[in-house]
Protein backbone atom coordinates (compact mmCIF):
# COMPACT_ATOMS: atom_id res chain seq x y z
CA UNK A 1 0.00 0.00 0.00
CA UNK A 2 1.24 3.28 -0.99
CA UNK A 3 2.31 6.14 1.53
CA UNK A 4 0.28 9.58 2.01
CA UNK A 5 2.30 12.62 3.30
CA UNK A 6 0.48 15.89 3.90
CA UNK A 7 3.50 17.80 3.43
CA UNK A 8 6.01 16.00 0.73
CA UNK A 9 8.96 18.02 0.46
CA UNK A 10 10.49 16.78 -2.61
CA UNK A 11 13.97 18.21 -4.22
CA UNK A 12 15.11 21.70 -2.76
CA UNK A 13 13.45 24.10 -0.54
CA UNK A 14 15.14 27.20 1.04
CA UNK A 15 13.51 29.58 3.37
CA UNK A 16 10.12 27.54 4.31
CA UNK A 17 7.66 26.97 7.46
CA UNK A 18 5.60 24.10 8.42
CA UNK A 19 3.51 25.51 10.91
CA UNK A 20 -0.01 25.87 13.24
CA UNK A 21 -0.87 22.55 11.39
CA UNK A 22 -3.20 19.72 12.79
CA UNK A 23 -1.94 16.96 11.09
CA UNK A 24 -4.54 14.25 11.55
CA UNK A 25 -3.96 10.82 9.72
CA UNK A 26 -6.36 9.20 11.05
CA UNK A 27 -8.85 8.52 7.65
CA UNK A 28 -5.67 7.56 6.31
CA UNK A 29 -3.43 4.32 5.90
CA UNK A 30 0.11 4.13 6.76
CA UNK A 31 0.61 8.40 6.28
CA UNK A 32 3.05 10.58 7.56
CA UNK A 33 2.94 13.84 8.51
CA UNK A 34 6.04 15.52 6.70
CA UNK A 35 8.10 13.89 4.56
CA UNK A 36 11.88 14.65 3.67
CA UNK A 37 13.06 13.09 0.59
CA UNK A 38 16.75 11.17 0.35
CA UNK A 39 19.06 13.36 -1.48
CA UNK A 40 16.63 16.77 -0.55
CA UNK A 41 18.17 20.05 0.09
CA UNK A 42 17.07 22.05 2.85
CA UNK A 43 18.05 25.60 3.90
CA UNK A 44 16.41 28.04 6.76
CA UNK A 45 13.87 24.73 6.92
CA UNK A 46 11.85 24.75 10.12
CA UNK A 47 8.08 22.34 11.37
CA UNK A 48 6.86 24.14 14.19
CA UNK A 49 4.31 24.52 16.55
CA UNK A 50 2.32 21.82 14.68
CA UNK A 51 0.39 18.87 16.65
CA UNK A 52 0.85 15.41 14.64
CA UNK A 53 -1.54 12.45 15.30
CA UNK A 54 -2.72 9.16 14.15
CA UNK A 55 0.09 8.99 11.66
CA UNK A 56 2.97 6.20 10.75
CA UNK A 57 5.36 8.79 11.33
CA UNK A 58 5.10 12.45 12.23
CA UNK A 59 8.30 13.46 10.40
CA UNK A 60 10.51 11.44 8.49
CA UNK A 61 13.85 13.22 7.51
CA UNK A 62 15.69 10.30 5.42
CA UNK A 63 19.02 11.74 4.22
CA UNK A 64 19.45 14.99 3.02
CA UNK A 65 21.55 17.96 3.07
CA UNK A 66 20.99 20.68 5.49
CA UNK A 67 19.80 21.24 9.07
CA UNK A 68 16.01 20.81 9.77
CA UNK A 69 14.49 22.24 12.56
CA UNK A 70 11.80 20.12 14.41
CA UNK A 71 10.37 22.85 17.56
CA UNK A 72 7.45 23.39 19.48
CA UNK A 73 5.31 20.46 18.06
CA UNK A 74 3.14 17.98 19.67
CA UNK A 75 3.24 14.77 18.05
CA UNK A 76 1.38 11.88 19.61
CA UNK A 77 -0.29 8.43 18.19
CA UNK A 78 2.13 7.54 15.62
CA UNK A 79 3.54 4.47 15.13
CA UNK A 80 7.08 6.68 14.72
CA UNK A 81 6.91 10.16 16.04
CA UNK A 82 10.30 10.92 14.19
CA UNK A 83 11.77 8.72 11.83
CA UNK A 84 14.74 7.99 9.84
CA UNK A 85 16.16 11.23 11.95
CA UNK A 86 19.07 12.79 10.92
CA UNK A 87 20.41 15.99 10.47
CA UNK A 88 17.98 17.91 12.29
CA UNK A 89 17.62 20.29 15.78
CA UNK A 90 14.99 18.85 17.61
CA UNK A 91 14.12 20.99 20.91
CA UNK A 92 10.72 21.75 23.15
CA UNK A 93 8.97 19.15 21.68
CA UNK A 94 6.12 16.90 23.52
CA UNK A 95 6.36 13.25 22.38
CA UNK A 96 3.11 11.30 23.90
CA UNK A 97 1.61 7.65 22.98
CA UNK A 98 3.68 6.64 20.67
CA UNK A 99 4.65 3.21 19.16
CA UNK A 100 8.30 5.32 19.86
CA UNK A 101 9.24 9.17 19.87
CA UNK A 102 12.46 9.08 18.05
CA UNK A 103 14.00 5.98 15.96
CA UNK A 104 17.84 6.48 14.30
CA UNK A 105 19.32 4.36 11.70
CA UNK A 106 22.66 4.29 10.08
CA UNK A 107 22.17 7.85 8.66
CA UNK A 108 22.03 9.84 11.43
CA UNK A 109 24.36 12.55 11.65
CA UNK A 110 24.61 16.34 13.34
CA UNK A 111 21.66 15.75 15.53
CA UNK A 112 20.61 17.95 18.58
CA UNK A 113 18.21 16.14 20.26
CA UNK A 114 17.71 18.22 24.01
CA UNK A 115 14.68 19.98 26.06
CA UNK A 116 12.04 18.01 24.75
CA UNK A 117 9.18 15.60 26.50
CA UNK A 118 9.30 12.20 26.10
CA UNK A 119 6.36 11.11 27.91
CA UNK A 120 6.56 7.04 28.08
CA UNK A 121 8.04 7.31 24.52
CA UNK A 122 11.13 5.13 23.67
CA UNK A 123 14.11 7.24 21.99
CA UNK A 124 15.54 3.94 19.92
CA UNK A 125 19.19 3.77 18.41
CA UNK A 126 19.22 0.89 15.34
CA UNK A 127 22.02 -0.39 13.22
CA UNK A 128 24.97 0.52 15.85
CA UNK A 129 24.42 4.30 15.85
CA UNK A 130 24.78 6.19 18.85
CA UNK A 131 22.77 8.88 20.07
CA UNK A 132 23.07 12.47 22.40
CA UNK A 133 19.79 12.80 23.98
CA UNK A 134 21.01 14.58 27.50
CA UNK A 135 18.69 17.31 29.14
CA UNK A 136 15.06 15.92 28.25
CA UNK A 137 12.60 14.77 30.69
CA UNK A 138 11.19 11.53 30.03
CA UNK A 139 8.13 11.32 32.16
CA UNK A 140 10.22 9.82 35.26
CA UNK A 141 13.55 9.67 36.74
CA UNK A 142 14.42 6.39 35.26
CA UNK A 143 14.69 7.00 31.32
CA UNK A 144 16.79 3.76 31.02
CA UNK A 145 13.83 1.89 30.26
CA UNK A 146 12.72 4.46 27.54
CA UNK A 147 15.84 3.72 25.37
CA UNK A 148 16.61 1.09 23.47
CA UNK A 149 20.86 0.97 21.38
CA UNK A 150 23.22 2.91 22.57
CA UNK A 151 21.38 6.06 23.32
CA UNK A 152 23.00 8.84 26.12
CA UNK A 153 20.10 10.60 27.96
CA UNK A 154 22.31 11.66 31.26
CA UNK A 155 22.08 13.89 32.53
CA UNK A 156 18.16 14.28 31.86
CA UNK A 157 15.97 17.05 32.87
CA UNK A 158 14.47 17.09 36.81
CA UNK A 159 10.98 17.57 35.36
CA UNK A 160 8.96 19.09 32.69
CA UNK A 161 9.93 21.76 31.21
CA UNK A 162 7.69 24.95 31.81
CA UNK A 163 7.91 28.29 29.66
CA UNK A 164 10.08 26.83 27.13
CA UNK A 165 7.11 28.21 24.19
CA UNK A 166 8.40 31.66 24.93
CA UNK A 167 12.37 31.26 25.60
CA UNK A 168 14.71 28.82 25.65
CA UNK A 169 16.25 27.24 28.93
CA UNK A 170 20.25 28.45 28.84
CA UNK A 171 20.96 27.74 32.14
CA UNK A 172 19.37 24.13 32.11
CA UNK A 173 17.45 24.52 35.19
CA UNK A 174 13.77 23.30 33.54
CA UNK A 175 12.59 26.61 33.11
CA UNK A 176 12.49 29.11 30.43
CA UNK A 177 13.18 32.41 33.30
CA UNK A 178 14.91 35.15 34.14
CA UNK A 179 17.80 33.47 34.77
CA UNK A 180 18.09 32.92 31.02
CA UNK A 181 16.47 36.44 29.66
CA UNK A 182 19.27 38.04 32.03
CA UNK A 183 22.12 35.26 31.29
CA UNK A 184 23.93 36.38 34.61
CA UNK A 185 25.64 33.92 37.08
CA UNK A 186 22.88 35.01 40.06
CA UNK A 187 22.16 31.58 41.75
CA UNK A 188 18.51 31.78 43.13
CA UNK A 189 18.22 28.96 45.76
CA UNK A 190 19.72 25.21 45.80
CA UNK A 191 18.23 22.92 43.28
CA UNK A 192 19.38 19.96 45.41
CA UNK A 193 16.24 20.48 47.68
CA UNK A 194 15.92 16.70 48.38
CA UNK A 195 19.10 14.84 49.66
CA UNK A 196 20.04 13.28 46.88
CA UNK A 197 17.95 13.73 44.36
CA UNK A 198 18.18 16.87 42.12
CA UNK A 199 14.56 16.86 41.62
CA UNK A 200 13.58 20.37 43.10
CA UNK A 201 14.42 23.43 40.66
CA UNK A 202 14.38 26.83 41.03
CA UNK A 203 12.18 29.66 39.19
CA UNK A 204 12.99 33.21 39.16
CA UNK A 205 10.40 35.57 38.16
CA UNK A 206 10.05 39.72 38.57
CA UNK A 207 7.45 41.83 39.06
CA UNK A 208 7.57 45.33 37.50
CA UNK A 209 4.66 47.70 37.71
CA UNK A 210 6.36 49.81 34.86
CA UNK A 211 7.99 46.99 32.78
CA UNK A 212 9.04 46.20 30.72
CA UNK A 213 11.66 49.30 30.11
CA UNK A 214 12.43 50.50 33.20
CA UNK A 215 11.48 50.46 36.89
CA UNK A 216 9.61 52.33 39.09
CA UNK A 217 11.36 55.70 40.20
CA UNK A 218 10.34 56.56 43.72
CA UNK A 219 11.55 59.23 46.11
CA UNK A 220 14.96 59.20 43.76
CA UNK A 221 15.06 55.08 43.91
CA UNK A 222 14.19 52.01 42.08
CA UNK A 223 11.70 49.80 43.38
CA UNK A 224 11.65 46.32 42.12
CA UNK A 225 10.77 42.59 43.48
CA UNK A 226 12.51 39.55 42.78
CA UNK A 227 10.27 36.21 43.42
CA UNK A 228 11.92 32.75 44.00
CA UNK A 229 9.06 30.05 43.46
CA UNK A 230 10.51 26.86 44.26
CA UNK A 231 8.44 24.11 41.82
CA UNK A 232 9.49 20.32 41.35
CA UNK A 233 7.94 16.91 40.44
CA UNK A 234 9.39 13.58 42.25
CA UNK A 235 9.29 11.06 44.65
CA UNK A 236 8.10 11.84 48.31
CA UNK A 237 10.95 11.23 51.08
């Protein structure tokens, strides 16, 4: 039986968006969602912010020249979520009830593969390849039995990752914050809350009546807050 692709991206593209799609497959028989071809070029080529469902695969990159980036989506009931990657930044994703989230074969090459969600998904390295998958959370604090190959996910995020739709998470602590919009050195609290366990993180968030220029002038001084909300998902000691 044939294959269906909603978007087929066949021969060269420079400069293009797939995004704010609902890719639904489900009508459909062994369909993907967006389809690289082998031999493809691909320049300034981004998919995101698109949710994928009911599909074979969400996105299937085969080999191809260029970096594709894969951001923002949320792909969920596919057989593959991404397949055949390779070549590709794949970051804030949410990977959810599927057959796997991310399957690598002998092409895979100049991969970043960090800050997304695999939520019970298996990340699965075939045909000897190794793959970087550090600093994603994977549902639990045991992604060993998400992986199958040779597949490195430590260290791995402390929990899900909150804000990343509006920043990106520099300072790895599993929030898109001030700490990163400022990119200083402040440390705001101990993320080693429980003894051990590097499960507790730290969020720093200001208040500014003014904002977002400049802060409030009083009697010849600034007045400001700082906030430290300390958030974190784990096992009860």
């Amino acid at each position: 039986m044939g294959e269906t692709s909603s978007f087929y991206m066949n021969g060269g593209f420079s400069n293009v968006t797939v995004a704010y799609n609902d890719i639904d497959g489900l009508s459909l028989a062994n369909a993907r969602g967006v389809l690289l071809v082998t031999g493809g070029s691909y320049v300034n080529f981004s998919i995101d912010h698109n949710k994928m469902h009911h599909l074979a695969t969400g996105v299937y990159t085969n080999p191809h020249t260029g970096v594709v980036v894969i951001k923002y989506n949320e792909i969920y009931n596919t057989t593959a979520g991404i397949g055949g990657l390779t070549d590709a930044n794949v970051q804030f994703n949410k990977f959810h009830d599927n057959g796997e989230a991310v399957g690598a074969d002998s092409s895979y090459n100049a991969v970043i593969l960090t800050n997304n969600e695999f939520l019970g998904d298996n990340v699965n390295a075939y045909a000897s390849v190794s793959i970087v998958a550090e600093n994603n959370w994977w549902g639990d604090f045991n992604p060993s039995d998400q992986v199958l190959g040779n597949v490195d996910y430590s260290p791995y995020a402390g929990g899900p990752f909150i804000g990343l739709i509006n920043g990106q998470d520099l300072w790895a602590n599993g929030f898109a914050d001030l700490e990163d919009f400022e990119k200083s050195t402040i440390v705001v609290g101990d993320p080693n809350l429980l003894p051990g366990g590097a499960t507790y993180h730290t969020l720093k968030m200001g208040v500014q009546i003014d904002g977002p220029t400049a802060a409030n002038k009083y009697m010849g001084g600034t007045v400001g807050m700082d906030m430290t909300v300390t958030m974190g998902q784990g096992p009860v000691e």
